[in-house]
PDB file of N, CA and C in Angstrom:
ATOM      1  N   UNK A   1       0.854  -1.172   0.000  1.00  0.00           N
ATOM      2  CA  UNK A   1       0.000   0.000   0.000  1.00  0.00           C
ATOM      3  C   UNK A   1       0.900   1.235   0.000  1.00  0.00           C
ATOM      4  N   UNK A   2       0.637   2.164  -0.761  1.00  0.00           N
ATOM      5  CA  UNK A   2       1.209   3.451  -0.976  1.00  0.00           C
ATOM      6  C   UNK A   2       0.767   4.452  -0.125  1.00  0.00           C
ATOM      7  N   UNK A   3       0.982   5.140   0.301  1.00  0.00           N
ATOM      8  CA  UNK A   3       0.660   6.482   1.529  1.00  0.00           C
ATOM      9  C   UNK A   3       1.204   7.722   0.425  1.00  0.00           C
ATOM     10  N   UNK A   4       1.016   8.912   0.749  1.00  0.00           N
ATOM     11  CA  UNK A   4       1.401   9.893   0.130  1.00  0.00           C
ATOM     12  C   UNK A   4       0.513  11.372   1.329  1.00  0.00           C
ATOM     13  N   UNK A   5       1.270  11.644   2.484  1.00  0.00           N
ATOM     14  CA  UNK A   5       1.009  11.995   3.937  1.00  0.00           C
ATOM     15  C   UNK A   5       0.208  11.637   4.799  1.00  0.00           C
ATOM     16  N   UNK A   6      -0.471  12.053   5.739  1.00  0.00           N
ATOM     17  CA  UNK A   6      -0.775  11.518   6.685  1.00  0.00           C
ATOM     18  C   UNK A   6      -2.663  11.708   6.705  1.00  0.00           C
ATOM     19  N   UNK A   7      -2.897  12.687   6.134  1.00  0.00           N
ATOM     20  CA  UNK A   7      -4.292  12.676   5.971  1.00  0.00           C
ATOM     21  C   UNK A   7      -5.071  12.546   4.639  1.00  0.00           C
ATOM     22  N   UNK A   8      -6.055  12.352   4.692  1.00  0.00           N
ATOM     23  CA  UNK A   8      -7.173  11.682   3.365  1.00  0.00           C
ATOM     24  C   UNK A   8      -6.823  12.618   2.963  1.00  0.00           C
ATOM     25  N   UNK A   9      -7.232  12.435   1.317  1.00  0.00           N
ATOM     26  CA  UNK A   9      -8.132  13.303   0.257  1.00  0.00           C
ATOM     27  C   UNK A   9      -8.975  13.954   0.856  1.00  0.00           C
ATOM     28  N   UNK A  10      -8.913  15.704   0.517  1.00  0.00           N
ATOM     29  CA  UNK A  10     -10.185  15.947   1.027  1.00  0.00           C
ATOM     30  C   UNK A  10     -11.241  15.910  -0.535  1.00  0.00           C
ATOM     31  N   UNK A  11     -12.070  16.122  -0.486  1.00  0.00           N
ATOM     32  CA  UNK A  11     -13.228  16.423  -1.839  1.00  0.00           C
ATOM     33  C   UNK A  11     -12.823  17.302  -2.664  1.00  0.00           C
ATOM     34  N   UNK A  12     -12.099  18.518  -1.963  1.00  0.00           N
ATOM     35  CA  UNK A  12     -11.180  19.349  -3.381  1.00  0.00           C
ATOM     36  C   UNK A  12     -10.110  19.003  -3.728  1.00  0.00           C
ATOM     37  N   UNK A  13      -8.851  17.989  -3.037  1.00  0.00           N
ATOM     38  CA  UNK A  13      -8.055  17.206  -3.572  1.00  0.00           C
ATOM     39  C   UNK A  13      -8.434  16.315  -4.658  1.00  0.00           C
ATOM     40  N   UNK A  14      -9.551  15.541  -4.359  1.00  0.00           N
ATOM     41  CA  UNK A  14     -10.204  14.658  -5.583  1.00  0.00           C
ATOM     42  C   UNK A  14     -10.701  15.073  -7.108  1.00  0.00           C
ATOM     43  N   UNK A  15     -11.572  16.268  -6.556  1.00  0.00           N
ATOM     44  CA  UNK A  15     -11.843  17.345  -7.485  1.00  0.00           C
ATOM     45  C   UNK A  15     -10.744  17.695  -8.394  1.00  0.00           C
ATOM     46  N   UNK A  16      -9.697  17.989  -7.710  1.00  0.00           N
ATOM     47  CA  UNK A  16      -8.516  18.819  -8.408  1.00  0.00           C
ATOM     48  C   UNK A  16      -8.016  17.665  -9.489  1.00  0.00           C
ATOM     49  N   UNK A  17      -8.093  16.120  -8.889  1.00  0.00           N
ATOM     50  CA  UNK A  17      -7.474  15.296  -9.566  1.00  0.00           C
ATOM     51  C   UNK A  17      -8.137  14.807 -11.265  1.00  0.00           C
ATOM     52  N   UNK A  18      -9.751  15.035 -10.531  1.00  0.00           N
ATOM     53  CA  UNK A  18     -10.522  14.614 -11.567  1.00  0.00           C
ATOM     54  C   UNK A  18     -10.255  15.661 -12.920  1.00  0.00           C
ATOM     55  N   UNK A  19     -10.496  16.613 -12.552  1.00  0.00           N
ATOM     56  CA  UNK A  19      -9.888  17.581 -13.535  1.00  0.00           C
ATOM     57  C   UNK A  19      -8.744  17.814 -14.129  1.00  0.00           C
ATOM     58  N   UNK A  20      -7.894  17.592 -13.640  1.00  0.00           N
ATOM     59  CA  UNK A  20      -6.456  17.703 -14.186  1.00  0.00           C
ATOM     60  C   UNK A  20      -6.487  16.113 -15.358  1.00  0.00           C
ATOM     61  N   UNK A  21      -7.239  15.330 -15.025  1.00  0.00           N
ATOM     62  CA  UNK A  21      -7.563  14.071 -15.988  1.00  0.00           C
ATOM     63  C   UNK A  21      -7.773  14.523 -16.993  1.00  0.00           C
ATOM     64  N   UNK A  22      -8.852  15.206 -16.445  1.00  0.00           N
ATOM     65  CA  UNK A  22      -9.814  15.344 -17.967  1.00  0.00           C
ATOM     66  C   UNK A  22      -8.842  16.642 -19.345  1.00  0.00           C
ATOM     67  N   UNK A  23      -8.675  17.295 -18.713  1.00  0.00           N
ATOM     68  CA  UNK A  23      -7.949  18.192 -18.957  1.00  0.00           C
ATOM     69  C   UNK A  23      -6.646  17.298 -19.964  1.00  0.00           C
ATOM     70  N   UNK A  24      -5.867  16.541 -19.106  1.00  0.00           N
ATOM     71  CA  UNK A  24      -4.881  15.707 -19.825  1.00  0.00           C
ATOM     72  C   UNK A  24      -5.711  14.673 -20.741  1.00  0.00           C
ATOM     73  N   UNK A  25      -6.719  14.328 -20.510  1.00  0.00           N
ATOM     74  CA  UNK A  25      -7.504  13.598 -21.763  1.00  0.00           C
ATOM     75  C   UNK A  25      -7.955  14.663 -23.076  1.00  0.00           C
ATOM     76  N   UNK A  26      -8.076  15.674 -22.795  1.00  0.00           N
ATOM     77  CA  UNK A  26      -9.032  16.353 -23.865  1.00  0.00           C
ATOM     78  C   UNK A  26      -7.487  16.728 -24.509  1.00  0.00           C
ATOM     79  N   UNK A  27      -6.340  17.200 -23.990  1.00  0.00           N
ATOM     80  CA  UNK A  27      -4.757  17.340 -24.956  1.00  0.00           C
ATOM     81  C   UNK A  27      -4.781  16.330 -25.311  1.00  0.00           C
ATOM     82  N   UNK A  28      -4.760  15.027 -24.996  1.00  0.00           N
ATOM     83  CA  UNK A  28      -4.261  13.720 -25.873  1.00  0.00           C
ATOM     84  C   UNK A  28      -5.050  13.349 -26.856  1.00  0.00           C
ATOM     85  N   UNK A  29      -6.085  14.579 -27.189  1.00  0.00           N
ATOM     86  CA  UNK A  29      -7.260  13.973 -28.482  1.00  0.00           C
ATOM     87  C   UNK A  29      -8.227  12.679 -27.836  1.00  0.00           C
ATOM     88  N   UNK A  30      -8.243  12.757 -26.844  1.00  0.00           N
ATOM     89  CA  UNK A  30      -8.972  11.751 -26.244  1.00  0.00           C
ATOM     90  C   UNK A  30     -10.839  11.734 -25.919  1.00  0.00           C
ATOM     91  N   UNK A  31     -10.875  12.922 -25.798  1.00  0.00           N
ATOM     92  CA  UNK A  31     -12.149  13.861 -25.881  1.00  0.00           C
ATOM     93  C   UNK A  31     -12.831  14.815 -26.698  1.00  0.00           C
ATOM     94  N   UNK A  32     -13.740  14.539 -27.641  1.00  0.00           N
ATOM     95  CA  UNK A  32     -13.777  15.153 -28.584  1.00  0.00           C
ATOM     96  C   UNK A  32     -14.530  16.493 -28.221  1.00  0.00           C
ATOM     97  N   UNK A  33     -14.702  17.913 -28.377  1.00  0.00           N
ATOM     98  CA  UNK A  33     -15.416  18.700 -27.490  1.00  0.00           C
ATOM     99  C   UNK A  33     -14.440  19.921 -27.958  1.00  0.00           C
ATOM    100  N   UNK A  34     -15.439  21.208 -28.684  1.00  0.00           N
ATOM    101  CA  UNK A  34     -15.085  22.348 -28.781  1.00  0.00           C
ATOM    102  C   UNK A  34     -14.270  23.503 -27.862  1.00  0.00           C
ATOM    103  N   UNK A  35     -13.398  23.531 -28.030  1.00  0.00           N
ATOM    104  CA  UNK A  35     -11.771  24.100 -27.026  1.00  0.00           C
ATOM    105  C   UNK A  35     -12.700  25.142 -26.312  1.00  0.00           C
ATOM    106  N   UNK A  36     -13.892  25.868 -26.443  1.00  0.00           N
ATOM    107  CA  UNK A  36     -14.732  26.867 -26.239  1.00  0.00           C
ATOM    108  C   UNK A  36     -15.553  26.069 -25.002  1.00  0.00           C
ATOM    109  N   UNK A  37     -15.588  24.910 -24.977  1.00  0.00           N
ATOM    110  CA  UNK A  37     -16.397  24.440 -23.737  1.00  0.00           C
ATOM    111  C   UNK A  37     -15.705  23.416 -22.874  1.00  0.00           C
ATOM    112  N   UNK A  38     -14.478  23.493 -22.720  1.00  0.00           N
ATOM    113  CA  UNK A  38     -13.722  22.846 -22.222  1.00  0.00           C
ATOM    114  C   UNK A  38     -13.247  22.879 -20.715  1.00  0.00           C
ATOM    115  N   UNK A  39     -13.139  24.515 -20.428  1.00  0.00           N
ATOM    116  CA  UNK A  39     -12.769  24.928 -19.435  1.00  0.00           C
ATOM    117  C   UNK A  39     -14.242  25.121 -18.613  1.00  0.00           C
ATOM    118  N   UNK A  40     -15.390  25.329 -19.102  1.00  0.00           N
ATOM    119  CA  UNK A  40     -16.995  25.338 -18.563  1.00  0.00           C
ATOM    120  C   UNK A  40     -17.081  23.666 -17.999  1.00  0.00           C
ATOM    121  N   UNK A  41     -16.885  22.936 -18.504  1.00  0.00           N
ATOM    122  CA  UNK A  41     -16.793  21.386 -18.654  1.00  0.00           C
ATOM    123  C   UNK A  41     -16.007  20.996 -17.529  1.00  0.00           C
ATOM    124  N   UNK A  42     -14.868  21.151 -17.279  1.00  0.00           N
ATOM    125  CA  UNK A  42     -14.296  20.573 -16.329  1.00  0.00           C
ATOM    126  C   UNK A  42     -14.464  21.267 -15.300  1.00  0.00           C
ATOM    127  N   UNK A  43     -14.554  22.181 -15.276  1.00  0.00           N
ATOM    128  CA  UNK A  43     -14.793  23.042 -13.859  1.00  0.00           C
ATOM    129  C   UNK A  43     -16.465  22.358 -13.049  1.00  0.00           C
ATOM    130  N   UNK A  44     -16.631  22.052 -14.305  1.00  0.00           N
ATOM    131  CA  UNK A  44     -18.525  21.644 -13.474  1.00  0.00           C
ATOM    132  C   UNK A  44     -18.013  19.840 -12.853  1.00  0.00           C
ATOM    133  N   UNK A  45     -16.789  19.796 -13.244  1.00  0.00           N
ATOM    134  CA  UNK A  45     -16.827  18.221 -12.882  1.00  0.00           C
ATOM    135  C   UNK A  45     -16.393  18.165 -11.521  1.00  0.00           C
ATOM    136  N   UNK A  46     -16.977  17.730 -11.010  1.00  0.00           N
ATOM    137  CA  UNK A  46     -16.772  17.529  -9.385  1.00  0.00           C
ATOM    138  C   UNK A  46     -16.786  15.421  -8.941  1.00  0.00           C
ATOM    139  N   UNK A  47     -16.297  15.187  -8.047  1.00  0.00           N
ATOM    140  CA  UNK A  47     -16.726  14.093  -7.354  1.00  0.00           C
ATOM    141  C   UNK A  47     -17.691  13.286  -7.194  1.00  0.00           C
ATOM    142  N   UNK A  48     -19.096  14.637  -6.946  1.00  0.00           N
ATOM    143  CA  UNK A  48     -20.370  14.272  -6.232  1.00  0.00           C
ATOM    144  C   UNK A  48     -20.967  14.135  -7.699  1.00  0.00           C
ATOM    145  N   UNK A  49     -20.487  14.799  -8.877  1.00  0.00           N
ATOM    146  CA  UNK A  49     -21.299  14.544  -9.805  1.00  0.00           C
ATOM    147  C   UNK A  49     -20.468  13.110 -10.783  1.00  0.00           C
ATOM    148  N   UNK A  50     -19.876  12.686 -10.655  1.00  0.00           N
ATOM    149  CA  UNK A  50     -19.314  11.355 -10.943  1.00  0.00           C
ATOM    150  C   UNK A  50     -19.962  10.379 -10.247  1.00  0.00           C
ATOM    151  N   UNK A  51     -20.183  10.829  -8.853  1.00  0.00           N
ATOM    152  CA  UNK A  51     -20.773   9.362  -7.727  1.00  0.00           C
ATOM    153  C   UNK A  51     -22.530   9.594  -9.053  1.00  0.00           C
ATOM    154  N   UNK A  52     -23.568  10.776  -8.276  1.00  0.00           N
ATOM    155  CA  UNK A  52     -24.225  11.106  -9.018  1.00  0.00           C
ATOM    156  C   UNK A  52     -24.556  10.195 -10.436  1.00  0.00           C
ATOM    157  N   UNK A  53     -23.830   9.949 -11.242  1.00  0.00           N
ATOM    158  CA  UNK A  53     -23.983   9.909 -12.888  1.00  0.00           C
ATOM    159  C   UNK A  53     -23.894   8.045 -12.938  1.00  0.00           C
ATOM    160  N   UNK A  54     -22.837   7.532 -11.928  1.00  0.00           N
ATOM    161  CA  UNK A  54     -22.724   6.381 -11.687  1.00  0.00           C
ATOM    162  C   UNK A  54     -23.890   5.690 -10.936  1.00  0.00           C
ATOM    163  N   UNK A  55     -24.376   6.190  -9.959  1.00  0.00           N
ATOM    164  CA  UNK A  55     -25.623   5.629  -9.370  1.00  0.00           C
ATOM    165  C   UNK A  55     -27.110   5.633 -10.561  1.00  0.00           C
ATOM    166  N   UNK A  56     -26.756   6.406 -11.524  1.00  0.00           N
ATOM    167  CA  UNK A  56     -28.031   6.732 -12.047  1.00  0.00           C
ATOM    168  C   UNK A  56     -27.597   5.627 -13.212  1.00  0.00           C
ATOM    169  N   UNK A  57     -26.050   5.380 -13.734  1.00  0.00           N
ATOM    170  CA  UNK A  57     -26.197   4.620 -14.271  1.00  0.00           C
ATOM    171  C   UNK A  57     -26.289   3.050 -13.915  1.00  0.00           C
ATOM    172  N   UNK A  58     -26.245   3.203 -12.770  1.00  0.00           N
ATOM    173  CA  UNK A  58     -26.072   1.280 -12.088  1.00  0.00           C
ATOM    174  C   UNK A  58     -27.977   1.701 -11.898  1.00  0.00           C
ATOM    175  N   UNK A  59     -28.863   2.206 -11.617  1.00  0.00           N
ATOM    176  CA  UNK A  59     -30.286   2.287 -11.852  1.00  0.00           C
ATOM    177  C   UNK A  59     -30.757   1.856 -13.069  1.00  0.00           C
ATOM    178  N   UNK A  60     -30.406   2.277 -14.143  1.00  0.00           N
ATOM    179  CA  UNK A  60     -30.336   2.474 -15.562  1.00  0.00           C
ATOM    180  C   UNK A  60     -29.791   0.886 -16.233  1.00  0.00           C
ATOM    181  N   UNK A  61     -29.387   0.371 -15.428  1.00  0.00           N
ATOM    182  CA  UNK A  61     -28.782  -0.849 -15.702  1.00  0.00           C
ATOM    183  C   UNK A  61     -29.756  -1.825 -14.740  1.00  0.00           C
ATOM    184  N   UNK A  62     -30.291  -1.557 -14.007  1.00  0.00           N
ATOM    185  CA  UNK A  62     -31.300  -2.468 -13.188  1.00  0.00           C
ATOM    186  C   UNK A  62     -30.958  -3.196 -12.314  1.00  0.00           C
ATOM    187  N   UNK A  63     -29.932  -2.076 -11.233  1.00  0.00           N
ATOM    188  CA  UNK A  63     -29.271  -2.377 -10.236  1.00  0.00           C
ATOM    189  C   UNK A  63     -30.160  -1.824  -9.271  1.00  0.00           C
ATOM    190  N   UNK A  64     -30.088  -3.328  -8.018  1.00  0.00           N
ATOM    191  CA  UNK A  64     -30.896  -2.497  -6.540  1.00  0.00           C
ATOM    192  C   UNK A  64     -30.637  -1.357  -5.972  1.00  0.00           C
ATOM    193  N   UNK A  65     -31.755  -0.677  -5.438  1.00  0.00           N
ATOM    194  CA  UNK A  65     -31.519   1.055  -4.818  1.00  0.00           C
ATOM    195  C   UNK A  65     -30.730   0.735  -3.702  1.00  0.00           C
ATOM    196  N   UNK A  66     -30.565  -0.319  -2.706  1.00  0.00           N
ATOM    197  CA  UNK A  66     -29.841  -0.781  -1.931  1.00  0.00           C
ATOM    198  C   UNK A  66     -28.699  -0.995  -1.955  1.00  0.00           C
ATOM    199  N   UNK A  67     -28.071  -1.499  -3.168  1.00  0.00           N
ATOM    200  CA  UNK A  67     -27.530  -2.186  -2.898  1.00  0.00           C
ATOM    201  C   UNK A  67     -26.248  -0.993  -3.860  1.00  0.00           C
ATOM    202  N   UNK A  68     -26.686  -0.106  -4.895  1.00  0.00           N
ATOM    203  CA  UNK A  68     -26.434   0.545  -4.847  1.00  0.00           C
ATOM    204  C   UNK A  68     -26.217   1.768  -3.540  1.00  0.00           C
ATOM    205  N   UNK A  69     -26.907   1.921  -2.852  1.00  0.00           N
ATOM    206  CA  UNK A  69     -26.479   2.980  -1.589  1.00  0.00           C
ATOM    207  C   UNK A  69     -25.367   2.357  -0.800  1.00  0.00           C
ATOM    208  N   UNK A  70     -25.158   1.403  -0.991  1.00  0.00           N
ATOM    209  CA  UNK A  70     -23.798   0.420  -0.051  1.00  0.00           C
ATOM    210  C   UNK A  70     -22.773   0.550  -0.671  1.00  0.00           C
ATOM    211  N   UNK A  71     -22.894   0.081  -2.057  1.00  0.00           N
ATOM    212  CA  UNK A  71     -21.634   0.267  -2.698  1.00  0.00           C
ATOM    213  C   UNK A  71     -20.914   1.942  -2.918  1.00  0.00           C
ATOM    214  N   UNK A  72     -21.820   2.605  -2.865  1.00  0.00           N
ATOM    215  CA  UNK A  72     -21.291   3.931  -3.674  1.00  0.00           C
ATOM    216  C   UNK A  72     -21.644   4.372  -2.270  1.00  0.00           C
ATOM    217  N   UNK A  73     -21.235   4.136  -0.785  1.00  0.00           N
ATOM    218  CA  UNK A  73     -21.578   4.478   0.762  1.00  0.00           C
ATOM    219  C   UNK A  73     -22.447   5.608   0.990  1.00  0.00           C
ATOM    220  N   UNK A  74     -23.758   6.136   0.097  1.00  0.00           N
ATOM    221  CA  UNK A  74     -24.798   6.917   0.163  1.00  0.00           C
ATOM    222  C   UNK A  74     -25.482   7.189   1.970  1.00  0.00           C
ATOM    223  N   UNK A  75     -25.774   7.925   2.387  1.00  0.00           N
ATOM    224  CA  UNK A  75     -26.180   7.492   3.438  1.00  0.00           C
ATOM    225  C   UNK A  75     -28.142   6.970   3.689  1.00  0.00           C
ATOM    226  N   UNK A  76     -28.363   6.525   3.189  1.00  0.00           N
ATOM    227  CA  UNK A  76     -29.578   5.943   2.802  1.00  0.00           C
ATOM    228  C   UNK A  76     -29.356   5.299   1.267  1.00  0.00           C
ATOM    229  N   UNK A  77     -30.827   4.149   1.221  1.00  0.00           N
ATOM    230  CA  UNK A  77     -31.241   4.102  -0.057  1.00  0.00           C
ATOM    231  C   UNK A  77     -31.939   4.891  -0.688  1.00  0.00           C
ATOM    232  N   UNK A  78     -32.693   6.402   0.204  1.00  0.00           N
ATOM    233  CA  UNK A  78     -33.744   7.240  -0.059  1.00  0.00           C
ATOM    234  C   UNK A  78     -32.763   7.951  -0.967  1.00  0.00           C
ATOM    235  N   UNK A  79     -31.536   8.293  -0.790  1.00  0.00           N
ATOM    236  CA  UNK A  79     -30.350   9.505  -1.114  1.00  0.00           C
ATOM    237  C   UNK A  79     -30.088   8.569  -2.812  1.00  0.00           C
ATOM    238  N   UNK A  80     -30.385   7.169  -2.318  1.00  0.00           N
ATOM    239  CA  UNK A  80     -29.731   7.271  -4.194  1.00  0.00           C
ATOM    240  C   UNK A  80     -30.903   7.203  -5.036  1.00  0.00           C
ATOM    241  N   UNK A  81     -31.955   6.696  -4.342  1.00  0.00           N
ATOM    242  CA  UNK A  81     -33.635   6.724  -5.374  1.00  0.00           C
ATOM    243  C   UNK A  81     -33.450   8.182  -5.646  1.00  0.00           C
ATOM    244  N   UNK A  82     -33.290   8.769  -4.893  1.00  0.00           N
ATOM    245  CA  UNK A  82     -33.650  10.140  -5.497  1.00  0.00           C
ATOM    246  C   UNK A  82     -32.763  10.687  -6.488  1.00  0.00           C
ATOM    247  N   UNK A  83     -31.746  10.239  -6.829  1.00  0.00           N
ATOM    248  CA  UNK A  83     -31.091  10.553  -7.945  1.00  0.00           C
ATOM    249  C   UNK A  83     -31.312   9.780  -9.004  1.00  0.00           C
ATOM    250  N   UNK A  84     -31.825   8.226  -8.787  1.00  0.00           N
ATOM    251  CA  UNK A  84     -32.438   7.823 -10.063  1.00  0.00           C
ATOM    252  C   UNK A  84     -33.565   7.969 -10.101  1.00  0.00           C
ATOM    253  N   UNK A  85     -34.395   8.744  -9.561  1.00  0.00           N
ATOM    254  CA  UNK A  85     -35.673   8.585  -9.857  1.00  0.00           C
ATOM    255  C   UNK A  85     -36.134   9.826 -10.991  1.00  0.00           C
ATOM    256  N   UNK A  86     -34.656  10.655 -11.557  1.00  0.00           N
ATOM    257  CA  UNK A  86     -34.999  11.215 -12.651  1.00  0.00           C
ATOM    258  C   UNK A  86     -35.319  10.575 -14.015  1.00  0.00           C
ATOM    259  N   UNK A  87     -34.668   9.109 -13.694  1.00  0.00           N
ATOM    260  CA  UNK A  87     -34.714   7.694 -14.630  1.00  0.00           C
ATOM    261  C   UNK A  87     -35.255   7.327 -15.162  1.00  0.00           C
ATOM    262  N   UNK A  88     -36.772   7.191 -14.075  1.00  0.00           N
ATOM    263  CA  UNK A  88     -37.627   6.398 -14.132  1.00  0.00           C
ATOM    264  C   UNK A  88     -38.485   6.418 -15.383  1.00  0.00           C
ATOM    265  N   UNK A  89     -38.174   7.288 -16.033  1.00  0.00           N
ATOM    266  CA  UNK A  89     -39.248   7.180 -17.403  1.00  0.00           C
ATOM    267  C   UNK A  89     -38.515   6.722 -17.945  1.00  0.00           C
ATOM    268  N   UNK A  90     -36.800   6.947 -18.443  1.00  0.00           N
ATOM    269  CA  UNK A  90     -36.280   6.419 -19.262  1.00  0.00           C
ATOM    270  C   UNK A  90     -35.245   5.129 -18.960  1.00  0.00           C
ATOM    271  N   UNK A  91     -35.386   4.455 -17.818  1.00  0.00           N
ATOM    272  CA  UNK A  91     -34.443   3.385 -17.343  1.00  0.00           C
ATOM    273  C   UNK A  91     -34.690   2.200 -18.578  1.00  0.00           C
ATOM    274  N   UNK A  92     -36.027   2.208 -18.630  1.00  0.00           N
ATOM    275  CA  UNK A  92     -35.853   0.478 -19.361  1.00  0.00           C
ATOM    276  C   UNK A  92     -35.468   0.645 -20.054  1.00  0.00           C
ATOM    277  N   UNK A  93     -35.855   1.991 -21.134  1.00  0.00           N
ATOM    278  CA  UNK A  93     -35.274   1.811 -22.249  1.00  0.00           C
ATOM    279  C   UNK A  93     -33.140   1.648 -22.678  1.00  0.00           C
ATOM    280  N   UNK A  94     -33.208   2.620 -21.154  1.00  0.00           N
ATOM    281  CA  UNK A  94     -31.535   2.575 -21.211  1.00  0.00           C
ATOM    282  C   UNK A  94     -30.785   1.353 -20.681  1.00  0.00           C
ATOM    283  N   UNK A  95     -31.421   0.637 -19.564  1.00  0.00           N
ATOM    284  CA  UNK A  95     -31.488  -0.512 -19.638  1.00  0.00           C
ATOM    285  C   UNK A  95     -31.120  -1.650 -20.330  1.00  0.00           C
ATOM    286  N   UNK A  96     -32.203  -1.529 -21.608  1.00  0.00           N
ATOM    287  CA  UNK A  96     -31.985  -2.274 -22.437  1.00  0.00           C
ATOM    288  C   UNK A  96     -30.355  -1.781 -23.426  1.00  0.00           C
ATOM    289  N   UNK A  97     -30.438  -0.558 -23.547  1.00  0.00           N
ATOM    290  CA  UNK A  97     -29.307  -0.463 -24.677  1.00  0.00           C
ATOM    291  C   UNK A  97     -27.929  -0.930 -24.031  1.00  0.00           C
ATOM    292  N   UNK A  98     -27.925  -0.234 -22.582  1.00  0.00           N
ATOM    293  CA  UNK A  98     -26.620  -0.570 -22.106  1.00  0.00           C
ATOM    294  C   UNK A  98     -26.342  -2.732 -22.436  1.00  0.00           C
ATOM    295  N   UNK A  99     -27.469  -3.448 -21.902  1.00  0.00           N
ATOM    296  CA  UNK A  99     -27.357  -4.660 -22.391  1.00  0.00           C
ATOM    297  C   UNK A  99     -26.992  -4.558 -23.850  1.00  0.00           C
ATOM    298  N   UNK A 100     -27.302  -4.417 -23.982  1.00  0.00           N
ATOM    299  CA  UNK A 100     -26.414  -4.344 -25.248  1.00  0.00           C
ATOM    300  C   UNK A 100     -25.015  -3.995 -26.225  1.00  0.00           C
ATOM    301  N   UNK A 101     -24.933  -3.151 -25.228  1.00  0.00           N
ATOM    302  CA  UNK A 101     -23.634  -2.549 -25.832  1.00  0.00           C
ATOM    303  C   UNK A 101     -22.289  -3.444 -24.425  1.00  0.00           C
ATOM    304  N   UNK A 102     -23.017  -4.028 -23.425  1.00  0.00           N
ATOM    305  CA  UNK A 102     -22.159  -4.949 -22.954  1.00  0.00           C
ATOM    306  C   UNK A 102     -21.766  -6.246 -23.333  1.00  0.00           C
ATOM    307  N   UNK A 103     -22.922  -6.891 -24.084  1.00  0.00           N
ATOM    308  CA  UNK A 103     -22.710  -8.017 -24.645  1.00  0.00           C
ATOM    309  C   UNK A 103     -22.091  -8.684 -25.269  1.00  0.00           C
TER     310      UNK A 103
END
């Protein structure tokens, strides 16, 4: 196990990291996206909206609200329904495609 000082990540350490990614992805031609919305783009990328986008997609995939709130340490299952429950009209259908494009 690697250490690198004595206390956690805080949420703007993570932040900082996520961005500096993306940032080094969009130079390596890795990201396709007008140089004009680039810096709007990563700045909106945060942590909470990665956990966020992942819970909605393990919903979207027809993963338990439970079991999702455990894995991604939500503090309820109420905290992650409510982020997929913007879904709910369009889960099956996404549902289905993601099966698909895993297959």
């Amino acid at each position: 196990m690697y250490t690198v000082g004595t206390a956690s990540l805080s949420r703007q350490g993570v932040n900082g990291i996520y961005r500096r990614v993306a940032l080094s992805a969009f130079d390596q031609g890795l990201v396709e996206m007008p140089i004009a919305d680039v810096e709007e783009a990563v700045r909106a990328l945060s942590s909470h909206s990665l956990r966020v986008g992942l819970t909605q997609d393990l919903f979207a995939a027809g993963e338990d609200g439970v079991g999702i709130a455990q894995a991604l340490r939500w503090s309820s299952p109420s905290t992650a329904l409510r982020y997929g429950r913007k879904l709910a009209a369009r889960s099956n259908v996404a549902a289905r495609v993601l099966s698909r494009i895993r297959s």
